[in-house]
Structures are given as structure tokens and as C-alpha cells.
Protein backbone atom coordinates (compact mmCIF):
# COMPACT_ATOMS: atom_id res chain seq x y z
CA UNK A 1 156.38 103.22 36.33
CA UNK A 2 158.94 104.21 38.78
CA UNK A 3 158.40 104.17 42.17
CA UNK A 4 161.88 104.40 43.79
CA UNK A 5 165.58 105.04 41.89
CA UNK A 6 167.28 102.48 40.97
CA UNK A 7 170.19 101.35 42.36
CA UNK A 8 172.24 98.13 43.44
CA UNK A 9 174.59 97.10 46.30
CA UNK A 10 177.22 94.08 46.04
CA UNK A 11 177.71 92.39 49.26
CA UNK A 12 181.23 90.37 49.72
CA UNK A 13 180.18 87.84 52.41
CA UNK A 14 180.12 84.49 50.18
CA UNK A 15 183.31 83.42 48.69
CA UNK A 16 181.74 81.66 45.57
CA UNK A 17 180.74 84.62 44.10
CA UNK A 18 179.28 87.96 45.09
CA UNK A 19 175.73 88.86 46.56
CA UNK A 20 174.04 91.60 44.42
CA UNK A 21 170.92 93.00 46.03
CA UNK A 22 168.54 95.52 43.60
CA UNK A 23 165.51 96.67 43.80
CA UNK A 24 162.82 95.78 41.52
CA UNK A 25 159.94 96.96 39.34
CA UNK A 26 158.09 93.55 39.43
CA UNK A 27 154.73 93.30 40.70
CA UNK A 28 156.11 92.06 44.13
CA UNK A 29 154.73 92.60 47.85
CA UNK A 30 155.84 92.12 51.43
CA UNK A 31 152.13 91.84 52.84
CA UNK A 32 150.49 88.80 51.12
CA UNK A 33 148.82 88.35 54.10
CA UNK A 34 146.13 90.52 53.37
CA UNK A 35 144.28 88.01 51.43
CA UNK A 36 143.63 86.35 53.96
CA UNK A 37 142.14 89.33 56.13
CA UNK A 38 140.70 90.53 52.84
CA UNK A 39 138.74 87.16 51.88
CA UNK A 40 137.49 87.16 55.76
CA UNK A 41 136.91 90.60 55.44
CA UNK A 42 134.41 89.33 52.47
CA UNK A 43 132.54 87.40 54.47
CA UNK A 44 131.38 89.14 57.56
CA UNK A 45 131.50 93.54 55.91
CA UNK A 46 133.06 94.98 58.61
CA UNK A 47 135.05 97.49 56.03
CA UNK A 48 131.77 97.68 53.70
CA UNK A 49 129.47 98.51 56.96
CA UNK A 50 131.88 101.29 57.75
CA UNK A 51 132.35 103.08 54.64
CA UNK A 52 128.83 102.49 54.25
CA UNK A 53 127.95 105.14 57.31
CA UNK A 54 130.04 108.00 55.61
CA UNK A 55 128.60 110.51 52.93
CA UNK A 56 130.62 111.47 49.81
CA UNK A 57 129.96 115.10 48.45
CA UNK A 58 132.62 114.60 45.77
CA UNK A 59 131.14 114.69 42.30
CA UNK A 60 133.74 111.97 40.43
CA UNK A 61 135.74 110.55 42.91
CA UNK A 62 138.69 108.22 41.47
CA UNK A 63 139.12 106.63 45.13
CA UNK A 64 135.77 105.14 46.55
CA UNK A 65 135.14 105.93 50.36
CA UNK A 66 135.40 101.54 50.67
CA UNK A 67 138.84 101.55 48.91
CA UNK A 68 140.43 104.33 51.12
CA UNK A 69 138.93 102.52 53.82
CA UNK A 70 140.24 99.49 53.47
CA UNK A 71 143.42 100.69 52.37
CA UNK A 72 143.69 102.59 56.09
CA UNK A 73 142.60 99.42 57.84
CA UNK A 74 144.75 96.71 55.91
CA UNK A 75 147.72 99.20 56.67
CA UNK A 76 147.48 99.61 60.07
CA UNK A 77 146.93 95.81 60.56
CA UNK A 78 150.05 95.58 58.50
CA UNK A 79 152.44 97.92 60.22
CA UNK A 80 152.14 101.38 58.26
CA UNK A 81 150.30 103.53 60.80
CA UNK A 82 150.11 106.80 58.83
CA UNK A 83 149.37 107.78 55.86
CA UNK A 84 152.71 108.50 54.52
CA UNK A 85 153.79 104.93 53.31
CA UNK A 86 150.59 104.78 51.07
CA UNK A 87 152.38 107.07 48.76
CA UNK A 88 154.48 103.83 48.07
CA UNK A 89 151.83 100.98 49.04
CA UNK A 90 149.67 102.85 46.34
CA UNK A 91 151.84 100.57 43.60
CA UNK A 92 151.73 97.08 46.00
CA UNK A 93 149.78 94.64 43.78
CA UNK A 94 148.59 93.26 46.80
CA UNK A 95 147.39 96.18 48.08
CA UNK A 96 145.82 96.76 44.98
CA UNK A 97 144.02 93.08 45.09
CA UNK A 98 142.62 93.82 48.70
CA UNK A 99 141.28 97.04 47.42
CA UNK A 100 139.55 95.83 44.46
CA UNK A 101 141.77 96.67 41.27
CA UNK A 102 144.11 94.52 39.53
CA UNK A 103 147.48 94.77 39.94
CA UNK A 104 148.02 96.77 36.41
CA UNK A 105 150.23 100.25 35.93
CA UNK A 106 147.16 102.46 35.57
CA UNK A 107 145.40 100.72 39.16
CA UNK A 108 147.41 103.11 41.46
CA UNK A 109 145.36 103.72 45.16
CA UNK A 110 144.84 106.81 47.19
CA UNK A 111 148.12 109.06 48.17
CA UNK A 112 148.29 110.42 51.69
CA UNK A 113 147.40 113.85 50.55
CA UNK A 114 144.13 111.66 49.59
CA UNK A 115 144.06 109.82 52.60
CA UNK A 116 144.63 112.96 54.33
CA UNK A 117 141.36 114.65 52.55
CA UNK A 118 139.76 111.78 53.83
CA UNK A 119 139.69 111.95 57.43
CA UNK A 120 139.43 115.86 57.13
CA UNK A 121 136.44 115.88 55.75
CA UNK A 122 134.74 113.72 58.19
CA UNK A 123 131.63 114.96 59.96
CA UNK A 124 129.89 114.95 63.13
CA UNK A 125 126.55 113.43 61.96
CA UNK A 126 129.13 110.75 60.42
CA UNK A 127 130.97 110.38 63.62
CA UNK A 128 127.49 109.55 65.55
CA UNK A 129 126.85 106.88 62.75
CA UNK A 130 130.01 105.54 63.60
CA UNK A 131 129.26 105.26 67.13
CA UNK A 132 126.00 103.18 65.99
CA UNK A 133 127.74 100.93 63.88
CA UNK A 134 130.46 99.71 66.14
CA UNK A 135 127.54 98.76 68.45
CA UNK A 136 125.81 97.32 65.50
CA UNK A 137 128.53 94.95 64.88
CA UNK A 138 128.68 93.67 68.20
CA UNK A 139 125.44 92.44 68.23
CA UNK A 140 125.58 91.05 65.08
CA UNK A 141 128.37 88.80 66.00
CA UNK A 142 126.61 86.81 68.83
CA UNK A 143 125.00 84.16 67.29
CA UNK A 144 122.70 83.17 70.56
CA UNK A 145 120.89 85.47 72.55
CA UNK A 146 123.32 85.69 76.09
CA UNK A 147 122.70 85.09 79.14
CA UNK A 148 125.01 87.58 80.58
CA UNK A 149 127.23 90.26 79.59
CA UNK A 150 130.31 92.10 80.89
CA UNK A 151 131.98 95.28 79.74
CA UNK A 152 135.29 96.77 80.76
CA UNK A 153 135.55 100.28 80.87
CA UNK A 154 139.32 101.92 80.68
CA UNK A 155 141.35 104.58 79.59
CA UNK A 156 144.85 105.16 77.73
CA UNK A 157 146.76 108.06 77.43
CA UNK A 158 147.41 108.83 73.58
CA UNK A 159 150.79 111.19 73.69
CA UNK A 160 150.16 113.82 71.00
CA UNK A 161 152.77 114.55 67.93
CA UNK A 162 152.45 117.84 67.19
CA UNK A 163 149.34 121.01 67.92
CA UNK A 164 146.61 118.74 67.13
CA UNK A 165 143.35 120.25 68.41
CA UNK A 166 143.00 119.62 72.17
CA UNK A 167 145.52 117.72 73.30
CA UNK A 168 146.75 119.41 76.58
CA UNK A 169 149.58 118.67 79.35
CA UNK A 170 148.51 115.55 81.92
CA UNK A 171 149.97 116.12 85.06
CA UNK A 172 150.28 111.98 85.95
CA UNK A 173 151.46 111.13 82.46
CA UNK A 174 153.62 114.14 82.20
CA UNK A 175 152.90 115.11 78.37
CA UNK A 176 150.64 116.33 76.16
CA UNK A 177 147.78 114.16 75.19
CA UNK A 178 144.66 112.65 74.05
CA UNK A 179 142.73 110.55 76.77
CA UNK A 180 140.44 108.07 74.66
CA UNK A 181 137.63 106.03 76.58
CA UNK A 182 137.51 102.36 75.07
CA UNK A 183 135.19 99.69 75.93
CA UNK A 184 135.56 96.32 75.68
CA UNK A 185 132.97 92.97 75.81
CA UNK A 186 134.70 90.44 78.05
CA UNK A 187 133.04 87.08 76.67
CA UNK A 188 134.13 88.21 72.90
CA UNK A 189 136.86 90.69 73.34
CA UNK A 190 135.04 93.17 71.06
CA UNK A 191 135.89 96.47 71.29
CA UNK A 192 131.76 98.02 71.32
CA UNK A 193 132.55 101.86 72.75
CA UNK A 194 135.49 104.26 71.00
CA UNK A 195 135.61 107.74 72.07
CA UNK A 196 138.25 110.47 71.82
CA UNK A 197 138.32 113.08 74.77
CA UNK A 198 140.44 116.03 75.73
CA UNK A 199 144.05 115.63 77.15
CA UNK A 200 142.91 116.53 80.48
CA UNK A 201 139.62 114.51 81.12
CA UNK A 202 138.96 113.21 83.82
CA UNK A 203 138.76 109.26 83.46
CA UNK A 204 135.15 108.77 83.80
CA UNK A 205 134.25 112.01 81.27
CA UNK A 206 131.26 110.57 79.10
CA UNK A 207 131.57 106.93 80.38
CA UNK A 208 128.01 107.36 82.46
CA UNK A 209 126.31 108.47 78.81
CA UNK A 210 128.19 105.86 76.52
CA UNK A 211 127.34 102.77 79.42
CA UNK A 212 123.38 104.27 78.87
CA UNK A 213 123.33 104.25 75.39
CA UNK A 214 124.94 100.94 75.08
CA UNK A 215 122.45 99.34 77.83
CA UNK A 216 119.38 100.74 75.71
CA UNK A 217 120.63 99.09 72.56
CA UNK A 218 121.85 95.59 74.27
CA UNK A 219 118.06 95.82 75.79
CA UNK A 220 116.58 96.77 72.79
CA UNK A 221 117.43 93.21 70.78
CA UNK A 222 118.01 91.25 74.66
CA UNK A 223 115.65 92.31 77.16
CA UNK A 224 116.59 89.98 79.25
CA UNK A 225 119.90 89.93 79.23
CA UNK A 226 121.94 90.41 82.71
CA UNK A 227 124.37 93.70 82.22
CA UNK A 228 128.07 93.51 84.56
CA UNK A 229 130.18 96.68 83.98
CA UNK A 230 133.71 96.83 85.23
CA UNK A 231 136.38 99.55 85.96
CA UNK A 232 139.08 100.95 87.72
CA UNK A 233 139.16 103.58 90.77
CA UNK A 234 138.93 106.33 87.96
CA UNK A 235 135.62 105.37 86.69
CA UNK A 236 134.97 104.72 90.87
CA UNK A 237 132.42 107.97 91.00
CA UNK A 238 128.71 108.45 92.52
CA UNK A 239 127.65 109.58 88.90
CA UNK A 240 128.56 106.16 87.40
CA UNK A 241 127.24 104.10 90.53
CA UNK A 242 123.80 105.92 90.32
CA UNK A 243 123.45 105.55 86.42
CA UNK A 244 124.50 101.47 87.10
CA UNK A 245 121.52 101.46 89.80
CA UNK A 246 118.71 103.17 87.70
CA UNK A 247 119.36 101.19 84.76
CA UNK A 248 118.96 97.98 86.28
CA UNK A 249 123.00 97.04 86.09
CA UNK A 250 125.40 94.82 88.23
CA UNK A 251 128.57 97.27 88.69
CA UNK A 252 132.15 96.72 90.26
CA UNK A 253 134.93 99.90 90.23
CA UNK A 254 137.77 100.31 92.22
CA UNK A 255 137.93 103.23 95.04
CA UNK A 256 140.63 104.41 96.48
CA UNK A 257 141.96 103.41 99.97
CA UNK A 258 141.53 106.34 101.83
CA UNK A 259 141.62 106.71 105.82
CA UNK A 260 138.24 105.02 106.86
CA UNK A 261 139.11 102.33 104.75
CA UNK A 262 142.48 101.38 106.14
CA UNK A 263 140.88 101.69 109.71
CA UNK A 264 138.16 99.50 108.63
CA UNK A 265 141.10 96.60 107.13
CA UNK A 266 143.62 96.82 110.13
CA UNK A 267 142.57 93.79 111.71
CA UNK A 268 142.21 91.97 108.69
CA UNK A 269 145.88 93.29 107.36
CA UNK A 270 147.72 92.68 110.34
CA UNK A 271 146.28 88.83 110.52
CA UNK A 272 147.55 88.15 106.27
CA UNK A 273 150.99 89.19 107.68
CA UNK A 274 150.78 86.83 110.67
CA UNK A 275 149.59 84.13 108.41
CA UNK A 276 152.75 84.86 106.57
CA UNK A 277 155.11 84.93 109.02
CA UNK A 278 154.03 81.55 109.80
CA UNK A 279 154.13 80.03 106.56
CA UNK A 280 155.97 81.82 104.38
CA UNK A 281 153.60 81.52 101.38
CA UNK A 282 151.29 84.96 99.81
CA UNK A 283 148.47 85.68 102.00
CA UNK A 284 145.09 86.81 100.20
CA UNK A 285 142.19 87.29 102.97
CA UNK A 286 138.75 89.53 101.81
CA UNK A 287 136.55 90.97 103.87
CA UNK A 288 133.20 93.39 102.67
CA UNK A 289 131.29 96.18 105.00
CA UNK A 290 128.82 98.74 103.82
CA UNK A 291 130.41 101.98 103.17
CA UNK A 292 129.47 105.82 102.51
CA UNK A 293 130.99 108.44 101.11
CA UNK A 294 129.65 111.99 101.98
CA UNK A 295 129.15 112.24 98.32
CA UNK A 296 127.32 109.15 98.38
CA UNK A 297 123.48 109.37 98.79
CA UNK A 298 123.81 105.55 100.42
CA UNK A 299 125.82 103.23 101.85
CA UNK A 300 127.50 100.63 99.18
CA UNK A 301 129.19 97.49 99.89
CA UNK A 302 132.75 97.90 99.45
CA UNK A 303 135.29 94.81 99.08
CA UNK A 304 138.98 95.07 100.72
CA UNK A 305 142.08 92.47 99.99
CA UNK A 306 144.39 92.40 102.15
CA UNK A 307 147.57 90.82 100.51
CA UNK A 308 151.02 89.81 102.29
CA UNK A 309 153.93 88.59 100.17
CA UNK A 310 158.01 88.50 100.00
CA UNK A 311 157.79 91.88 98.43
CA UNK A 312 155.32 93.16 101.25
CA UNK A 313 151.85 94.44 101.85
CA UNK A 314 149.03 95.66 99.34
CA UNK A 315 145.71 96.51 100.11
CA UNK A 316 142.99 97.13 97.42
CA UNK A 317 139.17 97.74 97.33
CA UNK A 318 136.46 98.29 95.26
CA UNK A 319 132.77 98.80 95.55
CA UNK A 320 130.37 96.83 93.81
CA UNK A 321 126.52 96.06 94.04
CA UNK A 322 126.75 92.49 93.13
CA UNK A 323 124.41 90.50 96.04
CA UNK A 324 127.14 87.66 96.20
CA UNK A 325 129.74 90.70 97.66
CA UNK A 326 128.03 89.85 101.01
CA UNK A 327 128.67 85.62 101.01
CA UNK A 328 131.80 85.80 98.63
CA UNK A 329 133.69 88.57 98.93
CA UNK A 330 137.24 87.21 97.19
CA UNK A 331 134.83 85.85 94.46
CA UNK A 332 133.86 89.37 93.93
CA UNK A 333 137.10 90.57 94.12
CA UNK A 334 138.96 87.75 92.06
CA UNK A 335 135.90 88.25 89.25
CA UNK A 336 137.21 92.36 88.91
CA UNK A 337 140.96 91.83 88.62
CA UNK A 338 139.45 89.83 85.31
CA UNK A 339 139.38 93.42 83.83
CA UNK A 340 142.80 92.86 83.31
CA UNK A 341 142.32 91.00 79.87
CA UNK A 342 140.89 93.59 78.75
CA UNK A 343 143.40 95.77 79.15
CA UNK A 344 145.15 93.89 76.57
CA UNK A 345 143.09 95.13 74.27
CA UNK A 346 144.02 98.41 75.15
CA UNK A 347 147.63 97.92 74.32
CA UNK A 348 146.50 95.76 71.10
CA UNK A 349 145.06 98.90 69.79
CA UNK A 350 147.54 101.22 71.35
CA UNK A 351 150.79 99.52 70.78
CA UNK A 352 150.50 96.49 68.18
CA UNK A 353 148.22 98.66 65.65
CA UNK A 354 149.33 101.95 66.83
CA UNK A 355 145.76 103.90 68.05
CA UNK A 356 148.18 106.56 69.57
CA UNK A 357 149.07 107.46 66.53
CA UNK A 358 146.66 110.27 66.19
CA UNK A 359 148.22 113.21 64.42
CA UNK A 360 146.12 114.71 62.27
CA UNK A 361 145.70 118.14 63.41
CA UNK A 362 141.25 118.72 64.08
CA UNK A 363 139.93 116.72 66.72
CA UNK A 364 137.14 115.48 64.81
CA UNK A 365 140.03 113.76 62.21
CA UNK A 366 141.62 112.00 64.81
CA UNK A 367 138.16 110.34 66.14
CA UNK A 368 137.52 109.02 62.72
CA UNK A 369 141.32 107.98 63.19
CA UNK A 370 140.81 106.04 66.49
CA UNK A 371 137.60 104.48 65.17
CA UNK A 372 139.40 103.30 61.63
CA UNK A 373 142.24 101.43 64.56
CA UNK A 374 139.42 100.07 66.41
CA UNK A 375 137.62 98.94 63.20
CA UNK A 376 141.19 96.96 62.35
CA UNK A 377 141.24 95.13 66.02
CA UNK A 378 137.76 94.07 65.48
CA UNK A 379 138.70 92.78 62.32
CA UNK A 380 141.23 90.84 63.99
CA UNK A 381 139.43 89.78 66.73
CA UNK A 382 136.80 88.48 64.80
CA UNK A 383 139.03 86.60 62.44
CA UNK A 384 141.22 85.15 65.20
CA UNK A 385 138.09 83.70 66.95
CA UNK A 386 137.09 81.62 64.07
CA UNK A 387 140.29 79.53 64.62
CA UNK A 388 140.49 76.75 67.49
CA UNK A 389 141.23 76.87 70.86
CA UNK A 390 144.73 75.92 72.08
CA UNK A 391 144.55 72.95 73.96
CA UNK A 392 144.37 73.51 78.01
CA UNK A 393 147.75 72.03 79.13
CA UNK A 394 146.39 70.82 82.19
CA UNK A 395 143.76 68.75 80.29
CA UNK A 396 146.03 67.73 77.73
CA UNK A 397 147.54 64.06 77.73
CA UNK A 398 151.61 64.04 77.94
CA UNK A 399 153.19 63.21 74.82
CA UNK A 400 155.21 59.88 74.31
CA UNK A 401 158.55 60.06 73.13
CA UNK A 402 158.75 60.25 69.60
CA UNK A 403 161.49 59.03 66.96
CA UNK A 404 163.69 61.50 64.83
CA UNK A 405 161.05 63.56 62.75
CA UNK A 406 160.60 62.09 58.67
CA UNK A 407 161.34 64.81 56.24
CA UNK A 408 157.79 65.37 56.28
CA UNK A 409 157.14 67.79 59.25
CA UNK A 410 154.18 69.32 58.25
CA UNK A 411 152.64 65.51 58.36
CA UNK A 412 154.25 64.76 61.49
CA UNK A 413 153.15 68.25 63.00
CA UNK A 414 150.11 69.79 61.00
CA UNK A 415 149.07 72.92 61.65
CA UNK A 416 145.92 73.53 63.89
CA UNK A 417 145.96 77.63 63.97
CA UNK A 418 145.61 77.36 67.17
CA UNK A 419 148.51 79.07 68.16
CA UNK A 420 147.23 82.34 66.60
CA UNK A 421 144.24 82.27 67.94
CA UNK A 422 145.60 84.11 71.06
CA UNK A 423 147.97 85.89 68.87
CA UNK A 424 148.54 89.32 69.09
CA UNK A 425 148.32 91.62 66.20
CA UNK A 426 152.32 92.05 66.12
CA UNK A 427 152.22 88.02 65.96
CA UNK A 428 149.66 87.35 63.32
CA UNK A 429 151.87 90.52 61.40
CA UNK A 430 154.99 88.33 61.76
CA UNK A 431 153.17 85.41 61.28
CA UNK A 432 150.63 85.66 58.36
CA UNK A 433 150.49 88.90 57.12
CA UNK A 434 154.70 90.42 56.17
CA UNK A 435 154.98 87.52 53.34
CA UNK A 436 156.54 88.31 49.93
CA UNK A 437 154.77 87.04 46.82
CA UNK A 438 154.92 87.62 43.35
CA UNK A 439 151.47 88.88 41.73
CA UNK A 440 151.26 87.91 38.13
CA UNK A 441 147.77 89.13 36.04
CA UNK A 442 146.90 86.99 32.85
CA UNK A 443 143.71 87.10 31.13
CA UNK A 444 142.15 84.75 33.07
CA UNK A 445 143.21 85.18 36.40
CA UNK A 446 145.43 86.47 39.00
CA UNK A 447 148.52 84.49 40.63
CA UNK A 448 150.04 85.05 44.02
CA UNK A 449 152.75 83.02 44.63
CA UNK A 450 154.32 82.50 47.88
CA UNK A 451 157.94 80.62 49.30
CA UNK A 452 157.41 77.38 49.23
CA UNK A 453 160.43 77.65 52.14
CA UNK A 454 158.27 80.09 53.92
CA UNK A 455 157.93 78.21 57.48
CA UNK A 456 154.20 79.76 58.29
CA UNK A 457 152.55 78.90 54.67
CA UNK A 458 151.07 75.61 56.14
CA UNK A 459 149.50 77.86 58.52
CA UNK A 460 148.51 80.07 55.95
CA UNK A 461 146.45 78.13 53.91
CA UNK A 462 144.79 76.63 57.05
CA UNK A 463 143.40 79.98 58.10
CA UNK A 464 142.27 80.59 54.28
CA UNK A 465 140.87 77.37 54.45
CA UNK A 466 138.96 77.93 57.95
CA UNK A 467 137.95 80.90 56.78
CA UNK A 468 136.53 80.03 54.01
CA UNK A 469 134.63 76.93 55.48
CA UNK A 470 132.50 79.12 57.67
């Protein structure tokens, strides 16, 4: 089997002797991280659920829907966001391992013009399943019936690369685009809601039908449970405010300051800059006031901060339905700028595991696409919750000095994990997952074996370890 041409390169930089670098044909692989993701992966089906809602029509397929699957979703967690390295990773033994074959010259996985096939021949009925299953997953993964719940609903541009099927020109983001809808849980950081829309939707396009059909299913296993949905002064429209109302909901979405608005936060604007002027410190001061639109059918309470600082005034607002609005306005106010975790999220999926990359050419391609990047965050998410906290370094005691550290550092310092456990995905990537090993296959087992210099392997086997004790 050859995968690449051969070839080798001297380097001159040591004066012993020279530095000959070659590539080899060993069973060898960059991304020995995957076993770990895989043997979690094991353990709580979140690849097996998915493939599980698509339909094969192929009569002998040599790929199973579960090993393409996983193949898409270990790459992108591992860097390779299209399909175009998998011509290469086909050969990775560890690839191979995560996919269920054994490293062996026959074992080879799916090509991109496979992968391609793939999401092609998605369908709609599949896509709705989809839909169902993310939701599913959620509430599979709270243990205890909650309390209370709170969703974050936002937007990302998604630049296109190439004629895919509607992506058109965005006049604020100045290029041609896909404008996904992604909802996040706040208390788990689950992504619940995916959706792909046109390049020039408007931001709340669809949210008002995805927030009812997620209520009806959180209802459906919690009846009791109490509903808070987020979102910025895009999502800030009578449609969403009146679906919030009839279905029972707590709501809080940004609006716009427009003229009334202003008038109405003069007094209250002009006194945070006095305050400053005084004592030169940032100025924060709230106040709340029923509002109406004319496009309103009633009057809603709307919150305005008024903010004074070294770089100047802001004002914001937002209108929410929350009873406390009236008594604690900042509380209100300091609850909704919360939204901005979530938003981190966003740029997990978008940035660290690359859910602009959408360039297949139909539409419907590039929604299986997004949901196969949100399937890897949740992955993630889920795995990096089963670690430990970090400790809260205002609860946590100040170290004594200690002496020169023994050769022994891991014993000195042992790894807790917790440091990954608000890792991003580019983190764990550097982290845990881009480690070479050498795969070797005997009759009675498989051996990985990984750099004993490697300075993350203690951390490593602690996450195997944790994630195997669950």
C-alpha cells in the first residue's frame, strides 16, 4: 500500500551527524486522541443514535451509514473539516480503530467521493428525524427532572465557498452566505435547535416555530418545568413575544433604542455621567417602564442601562416579561447579557470545528452538514462535562511556598482534567486528540503506543480513566 511517494529530506542543523526526515508506511497516526472520544462515544450513542435516523437504499454497501458517520464527526473534532483529507485518513489505523476495523491493508474507510455520496443523498423526511433526535439527546442527558430551563437563541453568518444552493449577498456582513439559527441550553451548554436558512433571512426566520416545537417536547417529559428564552434585538419581534406569551414562557430580547426610548432614559443617562464625573469609576444605573410599539397589541415592560465609562456612554434595552423586571430591573438586565456564553458556542461550532464550512453545493447537503458539526460539539460538550470543575480561585486556599520540584512531577502535580473541562475544542485538539502513536495488530490484540515524553499523556489516561468510571 502506498499512500503518498516516497521521498526523504536531510536537514544540516546538528553537527554530530545529519537529520534525515522520511515518510513512512508504518501503521502510524497523528490523532490518537480519538480513543478517547471513541470509547466515550461508546458509552452514551450519540454517533449510533444519529446514523440510526438515516435510511440506506444501497443494496451492498462496503461503508455502513455509522462508519461514515463517525468518520465525519471524529474528523471535524480533529481538524479535517472536509471531506478531502479522508482520501488520506482512509489508511490512519486510528481512524480505522474508531470506525470499527482493524488497522490491516484491506480495512481502508470511505473516500470523499463516498463521503460526498453521503450527504447528497440525504433526505427531507431524514432531515426532520434529525431535528427529533438532537432534541432527543438533550433530554436524555439530564439526569433529574429541572426546575428551570433557559435557551439562547442566535444567529451566525456562514460565508459561502462557491454556488451552493441559496446562499445570497448580506448587506451587514457584506458577502454571500448562509444564516444558520442555533440554539443553545444555558445550564448544559447543549446545542438542542440546528437549522440552516437562506443568506438573506431575517434573524428571527423560523425561531417562533423551532421555540414551539421545542416547548411541546420539554413539556411533554417535564410539565412542570419553568421555560426562559433569551435573544438579541434580532429575534426582538411581536411574532416571537406573542408565541412566548401563549405558550406559557418567561422571554427577554433586546430592542433597539429608538427615539421614545432615548426620551424615556435622558434623565437617567445624564445622572450615570454625573455620577462619573464625580467619581471617576463606570456607572451602571437601570430603570424599567411599560412600553408599546404600534406593532405591539400591548404594552411590555422594557429594561434600559444606562452606562458611563472612560470610553463614554452606552445605552441598551430589552423587553422582557419576567415579573421581577418591575422590583429588579439590573437583575433582569445583568441575567440577559448571560446570553453571552452562549455565544461561545457559536464560535465553538463556527470557528474551532469549522460549521461554516458548508460547501457542498444542495441546500439540503449542507443541513445534514451543519447537523454532523453540531453532533461533534455535543460530543464534546458532553465528554468535557464528565470531567471536574476547576477550582473557583476566590474559594481556593493560597498555596505555600514549595521546594524545587523531585523528578517526579506528575506526583508532585497530578493531573485533575480540570483544566479541559472549560477547554475549547481547538484546546482539547492540541491537548488530547493530535498525538502520534504507533498501532501494532497481533492475534490477540491491538497496541497503541504513545510518547512516553508526550507532556499531556498523564492527562490522557485520566480522561480514559474518568470516562470509563462513569
Amino acid at each position: 500500500m502506498s499512500l503518498q511517494s516516497v521521498w526523504s529530506e536531510c536537514l544540516r542543523f546538528l553537527e554530530q551527524k545529519p537529520v534525515v526526515v522520511e515518510n513512512s508506511a508504518g501503521r502510524l497516526s497523528s490523532d490518537a486522541g480519538l480513543l478517547v472520544v471513541r470509547e466515550f462515544d461508546e458509552r452514551v450513542g450519540l454517533t449510533w443514535q444519529f446514523a440510526g435516523a438515516l435510511t440506506d437504499a444501497r443494496r451492498k454497501p462496503t461503508h455502513s451509514l455509522l462508519q461514515m458517520v463517525r468518520q465525519r464527526v471524529y474528523g471535524i473534532l480533529a481538524g479535517y473539516e472536509d471531506q478531502n483529507d479522508h482520501d488520506t485518513l482512509r489508511y490512519d489505523p486510528v481512524f480505522q480503530l474508531v470506525c470499527d476495523r482493524l488497522p490491516e491493508d484491506d480495512a481502508k474507510l470511505a473516500s470523499q467521493p463516498t463521503l460526498s455520496r453521503f450527504e447528497n443523498r440525504i433526505s427531507v423526511p431524514a432531515l426532520h428525524r434529525l431535528r427529533e433526535l438532537l432534541v432527543d439527546q438533550f433530554l436524555e442527558a439530564i439526569d433529574q427532572p429541572p426546575l428551570r430551563l433557559t435557551f439562547d437563541f442566535d444567529g451566525f453568518d456562514d460565508p459561502a465557498h462557491g454556488a451552493q444552493q441559496l446562499t445570497l449577498f448580506h448587506g451587514y456582513y457584506k458577502q454571500n452566505q448562509y444564516f444558520p439559527l442555533f440554539v443553545t441550553n444555558a445550564e448544559t451548554g447543549l446545542a438542542v435547535m440546528a437549522a440552516l436558512r437562506h443568506g438573506t433571512a431575517h434573524a428571527a426566520l423560523g425561531a417562533d416555530d423551532d421555540l414551539e416545537y421545542l416547548v411541546t417536547r420539554l413539556r411533554q417529559k417535564w410539565p412542570d418545568v419553568d421555560i426562559e428564552v433569551r435573544a438579541d434585538s434580532g429575534f426582538g419581534v411581536p411574532r416571537m413575544y406573542e408565541v412566548c406569551e401563549r405558550l406559557g414562557i418567561w422571554y427577554t430580547f433586546g430592542i433597539g433604542m429608538n427615539s421614545r426610548l432615548k426620551q424615556e432614559s435622558e434623565e437617567l443617562l445624564a445622572e450615570a455621567v454625573e455620577r462619573y464625573e464625580q467619581t471617576p469609576e463606570k456607572q451602571r444605573l437601570f430603570t424599567v417602564f411599560p412600553y408599546r410599539a404600534q406593532t405591539w397589541s400591548h404594552a411590555r415592560p422594557v429594561v434600559i442601562k444606562a452606562e458611563c465609562h472612560a470610553a463614554g456612554t452606552n445605552r441598551r434595552a430589552v423587553v422582557t416579561n419576567r415579573p421581577g423586571a418591575l422590583i429588579v430591573p439590573q437583575g433582569i438586565y445583568d441575567d440577559y447579557i448571560q446570553r453571552g456564553e452562549s455565544e461561545n458556542r457559536n464560535k465553538e461550532l463556527k470557528i474551532d470545528l469549522y460549521g461554516g464550512r458548508l460547501s457542498d453545493h444542495r441546500f439540503m447537503a449542507n443541513l445534514f452538514r451543519l447537523n454532523l458539526h453540531t453532533l461533534a460539539l455535543n460530543l464534546l460538550i458532553r465528554l468535557r462535562s464528565e470531567l471536574p470543575a476547576p477550582p473557583d480561585p476566590e474559594t481556593r486556599p493560597r498555596e505555600r511556598p514549595r521546594p524545587a520540584p523531585l523528578p517526579d512531577a506528575e506526583a508532585l502535580h497530578p493531573p485533575t482534567g480540570s483544566e479541559l473541562r472549560r477547554g475549547q475544542p481547538a484546546t482539547w485538539r492540541l491537548r488530547l486528540i493530535k498525538v502520534a502513536a504507533e498501532v501494532i495488530v497481533s492475534a490477540r490484540r491491538v497496541l497503541v503506543r504513545l510518547s512516553s515524553a508526550w507532556p499531556s499523556l498523564p492527562t490522557w489516561r485520566l480522561v480514559l480513566q474518568t470516562v470509563q468510571r462513569r
